[in-house]
C-alpha atoms as a PDB file:
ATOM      1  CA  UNK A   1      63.738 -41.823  46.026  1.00  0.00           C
ATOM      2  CA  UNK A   2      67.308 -40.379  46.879  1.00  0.00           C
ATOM      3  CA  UNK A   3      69.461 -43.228  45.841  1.00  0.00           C
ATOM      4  CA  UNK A   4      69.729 -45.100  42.095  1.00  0.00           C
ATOM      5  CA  UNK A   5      68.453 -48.053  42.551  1.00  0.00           C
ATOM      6  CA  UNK A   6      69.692 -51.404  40.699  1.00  0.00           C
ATOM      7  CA  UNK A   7      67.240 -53.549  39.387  1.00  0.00           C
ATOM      8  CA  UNK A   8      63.963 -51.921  37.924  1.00  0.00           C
ATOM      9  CA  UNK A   9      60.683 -54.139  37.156  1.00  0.00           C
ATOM     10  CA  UNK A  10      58.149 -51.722  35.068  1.00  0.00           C
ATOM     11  CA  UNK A  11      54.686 -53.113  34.426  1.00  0.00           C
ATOM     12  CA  UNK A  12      52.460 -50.873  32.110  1.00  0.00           C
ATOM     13  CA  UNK A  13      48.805 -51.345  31.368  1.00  0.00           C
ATOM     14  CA  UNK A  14      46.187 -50.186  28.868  1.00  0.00           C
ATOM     15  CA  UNK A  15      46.826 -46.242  29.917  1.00  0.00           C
ATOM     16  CA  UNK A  16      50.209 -46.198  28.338  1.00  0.00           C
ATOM     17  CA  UNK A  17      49.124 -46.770  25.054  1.00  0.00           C
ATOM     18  CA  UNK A  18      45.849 -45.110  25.285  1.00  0.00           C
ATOM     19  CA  UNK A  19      47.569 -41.860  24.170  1.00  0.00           C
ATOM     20  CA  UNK A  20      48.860 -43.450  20.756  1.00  0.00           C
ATOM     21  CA  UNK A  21      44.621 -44.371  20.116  1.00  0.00           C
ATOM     22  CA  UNK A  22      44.944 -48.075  21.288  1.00  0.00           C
ATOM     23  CA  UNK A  23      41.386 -48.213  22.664  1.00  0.00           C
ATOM     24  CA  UNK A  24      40.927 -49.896  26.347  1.00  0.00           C
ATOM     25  CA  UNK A  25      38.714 -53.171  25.657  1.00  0.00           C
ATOM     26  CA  UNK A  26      36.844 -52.835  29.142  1.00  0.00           C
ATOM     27  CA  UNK A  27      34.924 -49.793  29.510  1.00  0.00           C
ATOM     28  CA  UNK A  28      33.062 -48.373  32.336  1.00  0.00           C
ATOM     29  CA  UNK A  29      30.108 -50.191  31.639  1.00  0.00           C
ATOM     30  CA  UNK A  30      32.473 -53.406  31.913  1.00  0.00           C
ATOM     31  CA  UNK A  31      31.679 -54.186  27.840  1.00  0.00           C
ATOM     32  CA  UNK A  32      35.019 -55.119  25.621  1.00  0.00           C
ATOM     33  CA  UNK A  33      33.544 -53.424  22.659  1.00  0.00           C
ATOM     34  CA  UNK A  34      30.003 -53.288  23.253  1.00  0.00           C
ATOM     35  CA  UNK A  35      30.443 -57.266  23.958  1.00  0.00           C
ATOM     36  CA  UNK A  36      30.225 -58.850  27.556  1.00  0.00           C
ATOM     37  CA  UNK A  37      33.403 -59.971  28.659  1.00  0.00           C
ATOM     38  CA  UNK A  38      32.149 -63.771  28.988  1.00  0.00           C
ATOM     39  CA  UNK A  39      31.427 -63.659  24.766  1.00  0.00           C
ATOM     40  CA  UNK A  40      34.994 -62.833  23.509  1.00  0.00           C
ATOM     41  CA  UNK A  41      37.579 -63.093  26.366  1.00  0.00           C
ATOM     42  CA  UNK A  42      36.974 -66.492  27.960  1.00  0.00           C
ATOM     43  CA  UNK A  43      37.646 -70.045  26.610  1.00  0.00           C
ATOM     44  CA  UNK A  44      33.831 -70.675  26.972  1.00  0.00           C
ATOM     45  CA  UNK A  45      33.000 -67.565  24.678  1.00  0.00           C
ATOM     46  CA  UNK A  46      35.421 -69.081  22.255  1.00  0.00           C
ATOM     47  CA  UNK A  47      33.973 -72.014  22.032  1.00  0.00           C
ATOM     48  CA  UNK A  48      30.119 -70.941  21.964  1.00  0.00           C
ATOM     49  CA  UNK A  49      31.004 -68.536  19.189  1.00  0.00           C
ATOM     50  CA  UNK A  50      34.722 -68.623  17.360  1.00  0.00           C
ATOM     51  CA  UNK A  51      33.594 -66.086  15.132  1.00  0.00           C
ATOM     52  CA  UNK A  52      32.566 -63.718  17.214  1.00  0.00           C
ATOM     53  CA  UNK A  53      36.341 -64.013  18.936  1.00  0.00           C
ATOM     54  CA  UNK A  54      37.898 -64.169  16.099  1.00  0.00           C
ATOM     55  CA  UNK A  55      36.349 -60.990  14.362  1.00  0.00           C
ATOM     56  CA  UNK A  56      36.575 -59.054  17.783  1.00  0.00           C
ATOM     57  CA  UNK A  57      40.286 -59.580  17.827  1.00  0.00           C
ATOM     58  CA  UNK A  58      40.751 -58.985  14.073  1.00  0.00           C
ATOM     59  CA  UNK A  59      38.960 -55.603  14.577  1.00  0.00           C
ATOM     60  CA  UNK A  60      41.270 -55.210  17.052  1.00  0.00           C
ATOM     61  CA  UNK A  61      44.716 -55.975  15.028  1.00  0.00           C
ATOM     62  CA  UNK A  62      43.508 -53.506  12.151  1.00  0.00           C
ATOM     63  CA  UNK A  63      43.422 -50.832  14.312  1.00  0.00           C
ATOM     64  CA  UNK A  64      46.674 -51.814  15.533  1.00  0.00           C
ATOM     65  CA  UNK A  65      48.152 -51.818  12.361  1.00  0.00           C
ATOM     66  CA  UNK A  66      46.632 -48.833  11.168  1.00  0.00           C
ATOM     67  CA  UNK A  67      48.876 -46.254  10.192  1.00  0.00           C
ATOM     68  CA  UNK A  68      47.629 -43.983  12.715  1.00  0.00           C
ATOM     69  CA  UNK A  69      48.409 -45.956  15.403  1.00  0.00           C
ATOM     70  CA  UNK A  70      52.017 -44.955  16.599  1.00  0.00           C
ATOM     71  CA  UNK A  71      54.257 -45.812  19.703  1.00  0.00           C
ATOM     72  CA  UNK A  72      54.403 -42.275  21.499  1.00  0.00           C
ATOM     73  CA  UNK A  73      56.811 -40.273  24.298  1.00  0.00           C
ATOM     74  CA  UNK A  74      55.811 -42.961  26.895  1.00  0.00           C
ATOM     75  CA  UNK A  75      56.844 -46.133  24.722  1.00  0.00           C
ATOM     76  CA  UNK A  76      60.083 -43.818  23.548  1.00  0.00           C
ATOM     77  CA  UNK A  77      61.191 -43.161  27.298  1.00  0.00           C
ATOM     78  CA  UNK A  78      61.232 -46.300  28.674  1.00  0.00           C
ATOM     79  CA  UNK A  79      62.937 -47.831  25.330  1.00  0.00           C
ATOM     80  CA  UNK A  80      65.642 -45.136  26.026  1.00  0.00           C
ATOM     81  CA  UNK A  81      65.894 -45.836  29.587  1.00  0.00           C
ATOM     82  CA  UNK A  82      66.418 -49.526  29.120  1.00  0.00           C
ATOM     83  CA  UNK A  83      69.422 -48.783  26.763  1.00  0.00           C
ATOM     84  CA  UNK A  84      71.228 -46.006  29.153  1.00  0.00           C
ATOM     85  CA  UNK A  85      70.184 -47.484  32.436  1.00  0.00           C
ATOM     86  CA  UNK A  86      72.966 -49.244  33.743  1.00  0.00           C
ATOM     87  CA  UNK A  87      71.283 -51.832  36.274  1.00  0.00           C
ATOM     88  CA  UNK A  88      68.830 -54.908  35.681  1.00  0.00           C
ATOM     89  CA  UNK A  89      65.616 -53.386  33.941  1.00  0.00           C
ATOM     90  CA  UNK A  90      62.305 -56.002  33.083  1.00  0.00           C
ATOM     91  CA  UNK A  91      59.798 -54.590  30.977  1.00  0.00           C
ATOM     92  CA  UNK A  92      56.317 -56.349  31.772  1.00  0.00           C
ATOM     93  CA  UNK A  93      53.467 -55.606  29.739  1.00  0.00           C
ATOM     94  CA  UNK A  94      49.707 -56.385  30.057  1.00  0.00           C
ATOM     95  CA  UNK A  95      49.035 -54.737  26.872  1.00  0.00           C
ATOM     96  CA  UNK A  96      48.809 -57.156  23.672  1.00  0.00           C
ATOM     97  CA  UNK A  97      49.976 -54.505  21.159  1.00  0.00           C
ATOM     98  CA  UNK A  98      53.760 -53.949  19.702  1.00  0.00           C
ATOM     99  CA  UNK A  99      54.163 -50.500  20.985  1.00  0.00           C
ATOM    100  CA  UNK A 100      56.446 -51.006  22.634  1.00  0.00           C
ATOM    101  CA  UNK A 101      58.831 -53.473  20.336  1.00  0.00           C
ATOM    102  CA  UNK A 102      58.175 -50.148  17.770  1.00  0.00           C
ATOM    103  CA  UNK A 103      59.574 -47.588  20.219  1.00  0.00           C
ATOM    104  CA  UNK A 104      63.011 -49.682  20.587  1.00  0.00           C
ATOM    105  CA  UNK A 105      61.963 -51.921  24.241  1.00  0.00           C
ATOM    106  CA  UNK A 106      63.798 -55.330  24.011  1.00  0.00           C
ATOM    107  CA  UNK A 107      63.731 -56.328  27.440  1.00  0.00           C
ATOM    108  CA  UNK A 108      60.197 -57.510  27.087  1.00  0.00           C
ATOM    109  CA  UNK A 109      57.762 -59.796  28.297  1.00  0.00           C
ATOM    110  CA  UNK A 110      53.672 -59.913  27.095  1.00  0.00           C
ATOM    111  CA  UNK A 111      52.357 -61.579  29.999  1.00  0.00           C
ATOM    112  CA  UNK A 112      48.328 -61.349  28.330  1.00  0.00           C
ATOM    113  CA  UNK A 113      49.754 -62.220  25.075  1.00  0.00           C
ATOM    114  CA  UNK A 114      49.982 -60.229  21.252  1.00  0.00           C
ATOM    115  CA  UNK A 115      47.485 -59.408  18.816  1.00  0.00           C
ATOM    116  CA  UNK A 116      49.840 -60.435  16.271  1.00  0.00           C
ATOM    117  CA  UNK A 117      50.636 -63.672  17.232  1.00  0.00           C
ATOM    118  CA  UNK A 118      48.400 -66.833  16.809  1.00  0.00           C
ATOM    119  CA  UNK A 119      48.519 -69.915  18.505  1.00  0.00           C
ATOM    120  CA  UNK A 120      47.341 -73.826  17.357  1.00  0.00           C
ATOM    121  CA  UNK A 121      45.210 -75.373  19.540  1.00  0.00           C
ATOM    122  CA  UNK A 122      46.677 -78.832  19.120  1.00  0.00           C
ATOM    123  CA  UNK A 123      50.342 -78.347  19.255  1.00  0.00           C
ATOM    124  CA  UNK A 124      50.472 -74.933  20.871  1.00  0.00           C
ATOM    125  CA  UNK A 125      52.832 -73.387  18.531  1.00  0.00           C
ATOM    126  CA  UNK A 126      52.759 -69.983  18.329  1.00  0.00           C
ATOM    127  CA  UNK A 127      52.658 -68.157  14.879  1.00  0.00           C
ATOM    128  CA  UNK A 128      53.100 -64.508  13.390  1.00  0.00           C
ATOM    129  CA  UNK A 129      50.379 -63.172  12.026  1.00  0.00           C
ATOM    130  CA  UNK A 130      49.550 -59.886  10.483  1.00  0.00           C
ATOM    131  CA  UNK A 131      46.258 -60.449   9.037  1.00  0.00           C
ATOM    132  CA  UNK A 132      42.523 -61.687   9.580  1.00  0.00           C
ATOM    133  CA  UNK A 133      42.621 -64.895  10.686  1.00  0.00           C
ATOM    134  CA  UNK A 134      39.038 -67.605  11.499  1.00  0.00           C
ATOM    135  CA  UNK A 135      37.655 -70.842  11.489  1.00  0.00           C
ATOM    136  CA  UNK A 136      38.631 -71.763   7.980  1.00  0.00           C
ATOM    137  CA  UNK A 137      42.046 -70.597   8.228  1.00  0.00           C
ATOM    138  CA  UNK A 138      44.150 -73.869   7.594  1.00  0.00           C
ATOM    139  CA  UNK A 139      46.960 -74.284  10.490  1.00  0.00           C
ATOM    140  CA  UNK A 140      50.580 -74.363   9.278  1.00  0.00           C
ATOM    141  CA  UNK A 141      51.358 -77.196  11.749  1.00  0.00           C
ATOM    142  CA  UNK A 142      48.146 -79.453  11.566  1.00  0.00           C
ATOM    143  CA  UNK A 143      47.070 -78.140   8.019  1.00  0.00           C
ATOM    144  CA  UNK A 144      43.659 -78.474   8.884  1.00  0.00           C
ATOM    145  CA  UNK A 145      41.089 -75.033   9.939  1.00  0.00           C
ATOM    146  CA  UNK A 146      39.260 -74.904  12.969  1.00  0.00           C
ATOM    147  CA  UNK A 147      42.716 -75.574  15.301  1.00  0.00           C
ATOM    148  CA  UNK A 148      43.839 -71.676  15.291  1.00  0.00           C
ATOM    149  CA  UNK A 149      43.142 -69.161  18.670  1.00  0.00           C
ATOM    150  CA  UNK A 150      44.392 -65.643  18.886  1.00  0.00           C
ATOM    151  CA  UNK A 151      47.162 -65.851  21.378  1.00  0.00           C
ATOM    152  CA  UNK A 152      45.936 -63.833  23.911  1.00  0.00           C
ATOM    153  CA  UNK A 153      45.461 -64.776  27.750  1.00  0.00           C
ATOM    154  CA  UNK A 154      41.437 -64.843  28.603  1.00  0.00           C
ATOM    155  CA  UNK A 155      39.912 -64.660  31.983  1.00  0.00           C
ATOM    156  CA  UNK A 156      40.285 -68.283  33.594  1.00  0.00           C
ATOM    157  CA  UNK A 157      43.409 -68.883  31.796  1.00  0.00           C
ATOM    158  CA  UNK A 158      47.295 -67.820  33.469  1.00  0.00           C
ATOM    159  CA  UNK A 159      49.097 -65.214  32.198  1.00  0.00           C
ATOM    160  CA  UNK A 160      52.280 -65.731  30.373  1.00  0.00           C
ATOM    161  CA  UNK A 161      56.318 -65.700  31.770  1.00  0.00           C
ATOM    162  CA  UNK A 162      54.841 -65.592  35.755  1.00  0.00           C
ATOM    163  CA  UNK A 163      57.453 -67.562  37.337  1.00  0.00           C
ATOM    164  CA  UNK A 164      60.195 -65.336  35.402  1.00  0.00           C
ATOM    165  CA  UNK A 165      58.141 -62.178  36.369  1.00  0.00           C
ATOM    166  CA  UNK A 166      57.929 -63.493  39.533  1.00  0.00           C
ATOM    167  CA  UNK A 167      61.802 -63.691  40.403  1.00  0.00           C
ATOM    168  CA  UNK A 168      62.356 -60.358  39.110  1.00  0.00           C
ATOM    169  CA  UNK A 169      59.990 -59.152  41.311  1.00  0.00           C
ATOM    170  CA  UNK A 170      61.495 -60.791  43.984  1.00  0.00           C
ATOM    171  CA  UNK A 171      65.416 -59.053  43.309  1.00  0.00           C
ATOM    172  CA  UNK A 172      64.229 -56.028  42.121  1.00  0.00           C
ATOM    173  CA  UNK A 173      64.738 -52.376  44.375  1.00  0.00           C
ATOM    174  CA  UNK A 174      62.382 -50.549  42.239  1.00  0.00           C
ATOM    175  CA  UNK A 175      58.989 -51.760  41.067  1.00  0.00           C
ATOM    176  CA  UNK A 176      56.968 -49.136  38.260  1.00  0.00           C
ATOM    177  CA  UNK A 177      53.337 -49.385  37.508  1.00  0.00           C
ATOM    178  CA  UNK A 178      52.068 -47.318  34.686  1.00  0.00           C
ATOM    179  CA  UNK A 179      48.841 -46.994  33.317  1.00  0.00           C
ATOM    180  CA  UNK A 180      47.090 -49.589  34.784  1.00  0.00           C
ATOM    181  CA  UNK A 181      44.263 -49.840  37.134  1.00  0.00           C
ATOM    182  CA  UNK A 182      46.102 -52.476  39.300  1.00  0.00           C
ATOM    183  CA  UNK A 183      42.500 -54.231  39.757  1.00  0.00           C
ATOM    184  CA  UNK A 184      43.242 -57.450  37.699  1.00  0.00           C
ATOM    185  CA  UNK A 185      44.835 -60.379  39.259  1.00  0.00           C
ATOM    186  CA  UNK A 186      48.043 -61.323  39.441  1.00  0.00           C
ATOM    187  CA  UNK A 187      49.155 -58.143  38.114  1.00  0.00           C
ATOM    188  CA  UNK A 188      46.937 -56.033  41.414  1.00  0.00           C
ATOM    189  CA  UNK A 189      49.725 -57.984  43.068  1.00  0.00           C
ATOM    190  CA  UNK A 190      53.076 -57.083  41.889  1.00  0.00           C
ATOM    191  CA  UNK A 191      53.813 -53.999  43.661  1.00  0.00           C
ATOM    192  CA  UNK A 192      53.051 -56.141  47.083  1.00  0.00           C
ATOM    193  CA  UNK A 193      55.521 -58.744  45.856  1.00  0.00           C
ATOM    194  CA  UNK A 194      57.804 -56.046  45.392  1.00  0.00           C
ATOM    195  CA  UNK A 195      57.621 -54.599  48.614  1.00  0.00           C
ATOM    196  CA  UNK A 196      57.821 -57.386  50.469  1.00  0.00           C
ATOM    197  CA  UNK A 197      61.110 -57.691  49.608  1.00  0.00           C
ATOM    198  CA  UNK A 198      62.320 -54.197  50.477  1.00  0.00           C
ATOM    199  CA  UNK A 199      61.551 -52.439  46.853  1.00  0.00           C
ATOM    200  CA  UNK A 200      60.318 -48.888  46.575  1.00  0.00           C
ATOM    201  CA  UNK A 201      57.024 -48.829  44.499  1.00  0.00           C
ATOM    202  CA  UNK A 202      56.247 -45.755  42.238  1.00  0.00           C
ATOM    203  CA  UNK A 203      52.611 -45.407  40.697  1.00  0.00           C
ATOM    204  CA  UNK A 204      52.600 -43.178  37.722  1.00  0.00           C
ATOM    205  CA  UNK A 205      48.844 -43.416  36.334  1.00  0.00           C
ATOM    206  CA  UNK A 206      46.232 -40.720  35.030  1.00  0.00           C
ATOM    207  CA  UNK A 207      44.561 -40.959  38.382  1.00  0.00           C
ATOM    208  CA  UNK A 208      44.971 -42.327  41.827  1.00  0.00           C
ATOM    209  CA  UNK A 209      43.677 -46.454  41.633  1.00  0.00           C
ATOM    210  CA  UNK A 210      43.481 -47.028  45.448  1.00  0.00           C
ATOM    211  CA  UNK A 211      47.102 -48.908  45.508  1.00  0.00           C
ATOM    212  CA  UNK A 212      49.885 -48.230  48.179  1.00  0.00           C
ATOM    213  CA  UNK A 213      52.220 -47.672  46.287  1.00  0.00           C
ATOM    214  CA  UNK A 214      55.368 -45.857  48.155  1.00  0.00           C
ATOM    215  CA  UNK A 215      54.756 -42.495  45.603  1.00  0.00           C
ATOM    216  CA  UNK A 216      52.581 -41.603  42.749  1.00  0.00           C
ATOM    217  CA  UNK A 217      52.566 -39.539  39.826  1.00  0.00           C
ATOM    218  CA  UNK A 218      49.558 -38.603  38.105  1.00  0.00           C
ATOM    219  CA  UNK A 219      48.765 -36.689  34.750  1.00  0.00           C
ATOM    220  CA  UNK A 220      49.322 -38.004  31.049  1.00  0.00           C
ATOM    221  CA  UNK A 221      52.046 -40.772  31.084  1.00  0.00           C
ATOM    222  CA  UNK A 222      53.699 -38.962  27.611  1.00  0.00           C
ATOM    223  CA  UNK A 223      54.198 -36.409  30.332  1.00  0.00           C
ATOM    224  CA  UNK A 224      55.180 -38.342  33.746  1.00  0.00           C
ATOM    225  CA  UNK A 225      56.660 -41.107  32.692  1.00  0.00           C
ATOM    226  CA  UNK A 226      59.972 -39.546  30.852  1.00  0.00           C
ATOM    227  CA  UNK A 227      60.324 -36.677  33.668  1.00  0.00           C
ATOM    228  CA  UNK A 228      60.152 -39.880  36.150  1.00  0.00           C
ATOM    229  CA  UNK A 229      62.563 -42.132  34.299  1.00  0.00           C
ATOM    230  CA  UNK A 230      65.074 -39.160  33.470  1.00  0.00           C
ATOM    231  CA  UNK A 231      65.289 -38.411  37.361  1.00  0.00           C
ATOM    232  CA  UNK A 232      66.470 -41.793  37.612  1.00  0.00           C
ATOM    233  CA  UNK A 233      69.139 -41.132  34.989  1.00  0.00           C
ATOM    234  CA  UNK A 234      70.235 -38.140  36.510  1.00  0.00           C
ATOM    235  CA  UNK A 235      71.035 -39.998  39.840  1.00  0.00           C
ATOM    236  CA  UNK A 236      73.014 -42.547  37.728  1.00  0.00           C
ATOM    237  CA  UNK A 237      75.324 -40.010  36.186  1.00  0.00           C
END
């Protein structure tokens, strides 16, 4: 890439926060925690067992609140590029933690949802939430339990903010994938959307996913990412 470009879309996956201890919920044996996928990230496994869901995704907010668990130089860069950059920067994540709201990123959007954010099933209001939450946890809006789902986005169901993903896609000159294995729909599909309209797409991953993308980087992204992002910087000053 020899010229700056002007409008940047970034999507980053599981392998970004992976180096601040977020743990990946699909593992190579395709289990979310030693759980099938079907059990605790589907509507139907919410409704066959609530507790289940609901104790798989508190497990997963303590960890994410544990003091341990830190944004790190991957989160940092791309907060610091989105305040010095001086084009049109989207920051699309399919990661459900706050990493990288912590590191100082503002231009934002969750498209798979946040751990720390509830949602009533009636009224679809979304709520904060920092704690365990269940079945008998009495809804602020319909003051009744049993109406309260972790808002998160669960196979079957559409991701969050498409059609304003989708028209930044569509303007942008550069599209960034980090950290993710590009094998879940509609994300897989970005970096096509991308370059049909003329964008350069950069992979920057811990290994080659199969992709083709225009150029890749691979290695640790608290490495690669802030060495890719600061040559951009350096072309815009």
């Amino acid at each position: 890439m020899d010229s700056l470009p002007t409008s940047i879309v970034v999507l980053t996956g599981a392998g970004i926060s992976a180096e601040s201890g977020i743990e990946t919920f699909r593992a190579a044996d395709g289990l979310w925690a030693n759980h099938p996928v079907e059990d605790v990230a589907t509507p139907e496994g919410f409704a066959a067992n609530p507790q289940l869901v609901y104790e798989f995704y508190n497990q997963r907010r303590r960890q994410l609140l544990s003091p341990a668990t830190k944004p790190n130089a991957a989160h940092s860069a791309l907060a610091k590029f989105e305040h010095e950059f001086d084009g049109e920067f989207l920051l699309v994540t399919q990661n459900v933690d706050n990493l990288h709201e912590r590191a100082g990123s503002s231009k934002l959007l969750h498209m798979h949802g946040e751990l720390l954010k509830m949602r009533c099933l009636n009224s679809r209001l979304v709520y904060d939430i920092s704690e365990d939450f269940d079945f008998d946890t009495e809804c602020k809006c319909c003051r009744s339990p049993g109406n309260l789902r972790p808002h998160i986005v669960w196979f079957g169901e559409m991701p969050f903010h498409m059609n304003q993903i989708n028209m930044a896609l569509e303007a942008c000159d550069l599209f960034i994938a980090i950290g993710t294995s590009g094998n879940v729909y509609p994300a897989s599909g970005f970096y096509q959307t991308a370059k049909i309209r003329k964008a350069h797409t950069v992979e920057l991953n811990l290994e080659r996913t199969g992709s083709s993308f225009d150029q890749h980087h691979y290695g640790p992204a608290t490495e690669i990412v802030p060495a890719f992002l600061d040559s951009i910087l350096q072309l815009q000053r």
